[in-house]
Protein backbone atom coordinates (compact mmCIF):
# COMPACT_ATOMS: atom_id res chain seq x y z
CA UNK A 1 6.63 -7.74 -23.68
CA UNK A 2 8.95 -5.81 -26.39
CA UNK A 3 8.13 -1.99 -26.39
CA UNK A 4 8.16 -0.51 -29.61
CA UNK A 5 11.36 2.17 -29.57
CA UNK A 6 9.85 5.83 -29.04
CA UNK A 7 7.05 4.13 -27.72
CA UNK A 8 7.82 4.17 -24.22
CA UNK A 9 5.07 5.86 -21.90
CA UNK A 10 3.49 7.07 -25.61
CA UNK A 11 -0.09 6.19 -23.47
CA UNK A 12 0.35 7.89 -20.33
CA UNK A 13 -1.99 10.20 -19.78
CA UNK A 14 -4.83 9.83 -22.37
CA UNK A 15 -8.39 9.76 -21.31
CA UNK A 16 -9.85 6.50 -21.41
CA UNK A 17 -13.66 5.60 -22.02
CA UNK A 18 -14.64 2.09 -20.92
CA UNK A 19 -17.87 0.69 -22.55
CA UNK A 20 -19.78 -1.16 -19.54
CA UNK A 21 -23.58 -0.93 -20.96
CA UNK A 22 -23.96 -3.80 -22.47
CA UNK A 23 -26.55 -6.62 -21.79
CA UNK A 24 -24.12 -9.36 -21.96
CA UNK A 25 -26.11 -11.65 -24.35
CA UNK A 26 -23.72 -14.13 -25.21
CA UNK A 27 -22.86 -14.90 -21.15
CA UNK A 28 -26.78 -15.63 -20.58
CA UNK A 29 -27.99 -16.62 -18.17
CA UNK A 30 -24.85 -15.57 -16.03
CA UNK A 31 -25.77 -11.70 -17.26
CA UNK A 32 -29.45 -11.74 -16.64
CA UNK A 33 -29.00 -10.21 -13.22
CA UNK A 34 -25.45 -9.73 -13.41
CA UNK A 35 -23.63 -7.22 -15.38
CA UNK A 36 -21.28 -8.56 -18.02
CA UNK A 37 -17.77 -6.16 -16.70
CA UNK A 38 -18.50 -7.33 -12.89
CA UNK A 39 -18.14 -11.36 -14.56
CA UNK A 40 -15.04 -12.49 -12.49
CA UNK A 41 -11.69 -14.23 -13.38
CA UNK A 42 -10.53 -15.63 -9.96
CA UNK A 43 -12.26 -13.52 -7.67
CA UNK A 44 -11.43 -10.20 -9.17
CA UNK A 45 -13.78 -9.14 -11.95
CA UNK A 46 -12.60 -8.26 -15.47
CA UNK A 47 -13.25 -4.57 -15.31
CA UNK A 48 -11.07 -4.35 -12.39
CA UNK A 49 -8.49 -6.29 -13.95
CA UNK A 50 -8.63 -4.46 -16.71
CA UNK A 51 -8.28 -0.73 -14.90
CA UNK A 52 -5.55 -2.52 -12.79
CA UNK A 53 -4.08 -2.61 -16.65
CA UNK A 54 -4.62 0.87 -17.45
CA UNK A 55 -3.15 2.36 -14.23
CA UNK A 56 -0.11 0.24 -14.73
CA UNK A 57 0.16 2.97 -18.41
CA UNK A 58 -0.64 6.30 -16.42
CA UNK A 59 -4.09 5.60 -18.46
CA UNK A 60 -5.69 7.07 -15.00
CA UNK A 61 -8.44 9.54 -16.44
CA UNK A 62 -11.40 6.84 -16.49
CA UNK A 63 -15.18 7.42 -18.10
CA UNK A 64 -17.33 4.36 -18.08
CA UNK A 65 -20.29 4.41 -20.16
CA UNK A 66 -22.75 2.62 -18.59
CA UNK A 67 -26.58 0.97 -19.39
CA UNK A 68 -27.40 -2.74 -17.91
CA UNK A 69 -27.37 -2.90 -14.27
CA UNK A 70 -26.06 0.41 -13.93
CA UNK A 71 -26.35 0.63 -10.38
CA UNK A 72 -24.16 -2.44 -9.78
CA UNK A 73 -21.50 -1.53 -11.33
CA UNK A 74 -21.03 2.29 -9.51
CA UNK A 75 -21.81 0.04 -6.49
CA UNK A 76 -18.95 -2.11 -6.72
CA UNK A 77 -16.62 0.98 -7.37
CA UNK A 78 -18.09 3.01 -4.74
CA UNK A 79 -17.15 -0.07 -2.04
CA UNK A 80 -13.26 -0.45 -3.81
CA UNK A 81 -11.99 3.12 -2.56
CA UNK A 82 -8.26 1.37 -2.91
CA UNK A 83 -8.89 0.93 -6.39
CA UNK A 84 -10.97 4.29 -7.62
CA UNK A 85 -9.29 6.51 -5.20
CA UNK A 86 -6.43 5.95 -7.89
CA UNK A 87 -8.34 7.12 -10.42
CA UNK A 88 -9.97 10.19 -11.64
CA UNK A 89 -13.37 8.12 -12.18
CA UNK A 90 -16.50 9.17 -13.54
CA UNK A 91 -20.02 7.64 -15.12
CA UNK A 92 -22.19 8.38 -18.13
CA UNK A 93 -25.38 6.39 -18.12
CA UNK A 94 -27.30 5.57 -21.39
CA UNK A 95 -31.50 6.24 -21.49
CA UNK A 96 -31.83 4.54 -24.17
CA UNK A 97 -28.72 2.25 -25.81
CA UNK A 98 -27.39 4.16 -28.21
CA UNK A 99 -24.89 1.62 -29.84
CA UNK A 100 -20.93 0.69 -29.56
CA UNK A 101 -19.64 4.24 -30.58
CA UNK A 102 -23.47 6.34 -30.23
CA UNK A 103 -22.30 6.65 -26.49
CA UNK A 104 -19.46 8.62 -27.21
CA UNK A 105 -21.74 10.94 -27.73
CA UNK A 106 -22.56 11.46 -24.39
CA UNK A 107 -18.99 11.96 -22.71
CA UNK A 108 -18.09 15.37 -22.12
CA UNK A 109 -13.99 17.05 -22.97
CA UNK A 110 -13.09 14.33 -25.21
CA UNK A 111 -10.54 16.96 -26.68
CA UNK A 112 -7.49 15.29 -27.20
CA UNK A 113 -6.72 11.58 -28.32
CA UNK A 114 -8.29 9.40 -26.35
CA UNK A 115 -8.42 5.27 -25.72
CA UNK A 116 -12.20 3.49 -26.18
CA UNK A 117 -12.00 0.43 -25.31
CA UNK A 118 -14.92 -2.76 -24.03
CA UNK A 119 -15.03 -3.77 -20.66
CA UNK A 120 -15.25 -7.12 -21.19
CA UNK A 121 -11.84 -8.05 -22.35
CA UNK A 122 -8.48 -10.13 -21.65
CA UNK A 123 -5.21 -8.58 -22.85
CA UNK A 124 -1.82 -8.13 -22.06
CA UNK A 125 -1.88 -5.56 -24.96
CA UNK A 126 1.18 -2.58 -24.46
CA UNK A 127 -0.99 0.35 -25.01
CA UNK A 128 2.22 2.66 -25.24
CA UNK A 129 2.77 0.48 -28.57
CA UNK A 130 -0.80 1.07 -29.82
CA UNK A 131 -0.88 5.00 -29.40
CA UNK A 132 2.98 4.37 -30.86
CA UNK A 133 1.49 3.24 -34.00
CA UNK A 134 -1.44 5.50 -34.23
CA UNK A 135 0.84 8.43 -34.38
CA UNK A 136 3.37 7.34 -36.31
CA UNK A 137 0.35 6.77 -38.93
CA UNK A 138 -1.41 9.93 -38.57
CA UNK A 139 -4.83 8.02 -38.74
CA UNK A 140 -7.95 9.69 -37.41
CA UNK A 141 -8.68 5.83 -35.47
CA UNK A 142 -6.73 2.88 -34.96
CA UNK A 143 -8.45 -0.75 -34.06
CA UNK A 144 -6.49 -3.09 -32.26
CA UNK A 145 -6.44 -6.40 -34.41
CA UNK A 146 -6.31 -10.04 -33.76
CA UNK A 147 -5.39 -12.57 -36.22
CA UNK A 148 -8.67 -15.73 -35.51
CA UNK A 149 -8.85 -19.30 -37.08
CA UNK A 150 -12.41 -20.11 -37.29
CA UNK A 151 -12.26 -24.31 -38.43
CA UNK A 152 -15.77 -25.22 -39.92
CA UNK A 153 -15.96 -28.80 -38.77
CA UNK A 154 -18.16 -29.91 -42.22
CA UNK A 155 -16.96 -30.78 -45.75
CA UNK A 156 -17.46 -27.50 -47.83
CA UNK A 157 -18.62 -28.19 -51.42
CA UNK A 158 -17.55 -26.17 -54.33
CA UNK A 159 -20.39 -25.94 -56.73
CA UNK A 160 -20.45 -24.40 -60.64
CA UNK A 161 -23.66 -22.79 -61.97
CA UNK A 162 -24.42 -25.90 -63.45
CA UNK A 163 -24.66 -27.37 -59.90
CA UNK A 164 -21.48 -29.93 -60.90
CA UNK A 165 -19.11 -30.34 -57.74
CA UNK A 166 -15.89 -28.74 -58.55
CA UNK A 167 -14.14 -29.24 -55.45
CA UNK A 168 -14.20 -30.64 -51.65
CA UNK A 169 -12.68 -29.02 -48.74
CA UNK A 170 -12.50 -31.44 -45.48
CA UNK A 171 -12.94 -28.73 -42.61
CA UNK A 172 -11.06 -26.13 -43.83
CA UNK A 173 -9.76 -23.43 -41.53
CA UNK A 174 -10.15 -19.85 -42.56
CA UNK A 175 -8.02 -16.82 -40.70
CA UNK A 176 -9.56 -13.82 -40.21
CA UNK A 177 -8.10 -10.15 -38.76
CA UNK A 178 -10.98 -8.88 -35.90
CA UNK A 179 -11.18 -6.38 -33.83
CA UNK A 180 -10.21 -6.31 -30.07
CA UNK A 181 -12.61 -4.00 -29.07
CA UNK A 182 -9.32 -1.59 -28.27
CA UNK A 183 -9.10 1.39 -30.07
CA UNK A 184 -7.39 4.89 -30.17
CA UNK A 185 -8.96 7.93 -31.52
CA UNK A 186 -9.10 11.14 -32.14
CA UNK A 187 -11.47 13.70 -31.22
CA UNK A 188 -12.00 14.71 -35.25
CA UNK A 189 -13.78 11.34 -35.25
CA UNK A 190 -16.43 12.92 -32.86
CA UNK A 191 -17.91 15.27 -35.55
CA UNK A 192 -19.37 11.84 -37.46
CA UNK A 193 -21.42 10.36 -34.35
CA UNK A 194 -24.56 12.74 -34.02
CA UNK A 195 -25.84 12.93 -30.96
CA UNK A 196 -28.88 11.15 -29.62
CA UNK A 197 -28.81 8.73 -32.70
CA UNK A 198 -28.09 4.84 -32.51
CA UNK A 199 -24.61 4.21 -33.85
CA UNK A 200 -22.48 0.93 -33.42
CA UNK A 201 -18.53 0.93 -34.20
CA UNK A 202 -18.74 -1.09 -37.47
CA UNK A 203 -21.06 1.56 -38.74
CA UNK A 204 -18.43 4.48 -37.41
CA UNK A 205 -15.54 2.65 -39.47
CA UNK A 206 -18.27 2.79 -42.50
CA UNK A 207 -18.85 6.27 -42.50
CA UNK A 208 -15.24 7.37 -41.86
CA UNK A 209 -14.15 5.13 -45.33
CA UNK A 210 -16.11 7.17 -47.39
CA UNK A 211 -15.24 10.32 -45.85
CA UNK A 212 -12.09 9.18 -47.40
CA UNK A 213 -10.61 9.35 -43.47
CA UNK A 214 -7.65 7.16 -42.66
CA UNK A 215 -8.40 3.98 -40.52
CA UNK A 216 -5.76 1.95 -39.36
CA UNK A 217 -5.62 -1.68 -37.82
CA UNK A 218 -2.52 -2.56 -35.59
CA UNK A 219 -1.89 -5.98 -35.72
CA UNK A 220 -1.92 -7.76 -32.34
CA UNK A 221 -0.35 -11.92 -32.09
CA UNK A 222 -0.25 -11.65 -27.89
CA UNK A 223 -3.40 -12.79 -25.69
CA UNK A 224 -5.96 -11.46 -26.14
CA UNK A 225 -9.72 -12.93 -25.13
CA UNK A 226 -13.12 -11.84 -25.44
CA UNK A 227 -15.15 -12.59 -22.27
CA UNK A 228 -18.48 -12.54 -23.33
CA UNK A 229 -17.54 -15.77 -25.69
CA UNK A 230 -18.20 -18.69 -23.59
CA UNK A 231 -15.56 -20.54 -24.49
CA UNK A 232 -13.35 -17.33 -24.30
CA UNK A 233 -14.29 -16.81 -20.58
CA UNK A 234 -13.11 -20.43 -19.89
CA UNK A 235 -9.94 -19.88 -21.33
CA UNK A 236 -9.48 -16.87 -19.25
CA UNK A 237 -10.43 -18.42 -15.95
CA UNK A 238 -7.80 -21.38 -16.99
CA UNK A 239 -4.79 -18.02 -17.82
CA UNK A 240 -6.06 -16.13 -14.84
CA UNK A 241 -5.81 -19.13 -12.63
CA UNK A 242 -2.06 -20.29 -14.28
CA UNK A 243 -0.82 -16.47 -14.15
CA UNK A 244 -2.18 -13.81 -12.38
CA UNK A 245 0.24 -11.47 -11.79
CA UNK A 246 0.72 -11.28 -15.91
CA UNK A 247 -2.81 -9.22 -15.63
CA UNK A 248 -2.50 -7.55 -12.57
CA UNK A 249 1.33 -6.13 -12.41
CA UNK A 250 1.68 -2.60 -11.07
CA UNK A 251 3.97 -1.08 -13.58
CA UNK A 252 4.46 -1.88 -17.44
CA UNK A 253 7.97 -3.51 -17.12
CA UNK A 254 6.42 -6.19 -14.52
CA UNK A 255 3.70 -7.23 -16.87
């Protein structure tokens, strides 16, 4: 994992806000009674493979936002004392979901740059890189991206006005940059979320465009998986199962 030069322990340090409210949709019915960061890979589940990830960084200042099946999750991290007591842990719970970036709203001292990131994902992501990058661009947020093939498994028509067939595609594959769900911002971002209103993170990126506010995307080509994609979460069972110590190394130059 090549380390961008300057970028070095760029991450230590920054506050970190997990979002662990969702209802896990896409993972029904393995989410009905079940929250969606407490899904395992192996027997270890993803949030805590995740925060494994962070502490590895010095990312060690921890807010999870939380919603569905609240009360599991602080459970679970009440009973692993090994793992929170390395932490400086705390909880915001959601009323009322307020949306991918409305629960920002709701955590307290966000002062500084900070990570946001879902819990729900597999990476082997360098965060010193990202916050690298971030910097080095000056932007007021910076996504994490992904290049994706999505294949469309039909022949797509190409059709004039006059309805005449002008060409035939057999399944073509289209690539497409998405997010990670990782992202670094900072606090200046805050003043466009207004507290108590429903606001998602595409709708953030919206309004901070035609503020005329610099958005960046840092390309990402190393693993990265969503786990509330079925087919994702199989794949990550398969990499957990092949390589676990890639996810769960101690320090950044083991991972």
């Amino acid at each position: 994992m090549s380390v961008a030069s300057g970028a070095c322990g760029a991450a230590k340090g920054l506050r970190t806000v997990i979002l662990a409210g969702g209802k896990g949709v896409r993972l029904q019915p393995f989410t009905a009674n079940f929250p969606k960061p407490l899904v395992p890979l192996g027997d270890i589940p993803i949030i805590e493979i995740l925060i494994r990830r962070l502490i590895a960084f010095g990312l060690t200042d921890v807010t999870l936002t939380l919603g569905h099946l609240a009360a599991l999750i602080k459970a679970y991290f009440h009973h692993r004392r090994e793992l929170s007591s390395r932490l400086k842990l705390t909880f915001v719970e959601e009323d009322e979901p307020s949306g991918t970036a409305g629960s920002l709203a709701l955590v307290t001292d966000l002062t500084k740059t900070f990570f946001v990131m879902n819990g729900d994902l597999l990476t082997d992501l360098n965060f010193d890189n990202l916050v690298w990058f971030h910097r080095e661009e000056r932007a007021i947020l910076t996504i994490a991206a992904h290049r994706r093939t999505l294949k469309i498994d039909l022949g797509v028509l190409e059709i004039g006005n006059d309805h005449r067939v002008t060409g035939y595609i057999e399944k073509p594959e289209i690539q497409h940059d998405v997010s990670m769900g990782v992202y670094v911002y900072e606090p200046s971002v805050l003043r466009f979320i207004e507290p108590g209103k429903f606001l998602n993170f595409p709708d953030l990126v919206l309004k901070l465009l035609r503020a005329g506010e610099k958005v960046c995307a840092w390309p990402y080509d190393g693993l990265w998986l969503d786990i509330g994609r079925p087919d994702d979460y199989a794949r990550a069972q398969k990499l957990f199962d092949e390589q676990p110590r890639a996810f769960l190394a101690e320090t950044p130059e083991a991972l």
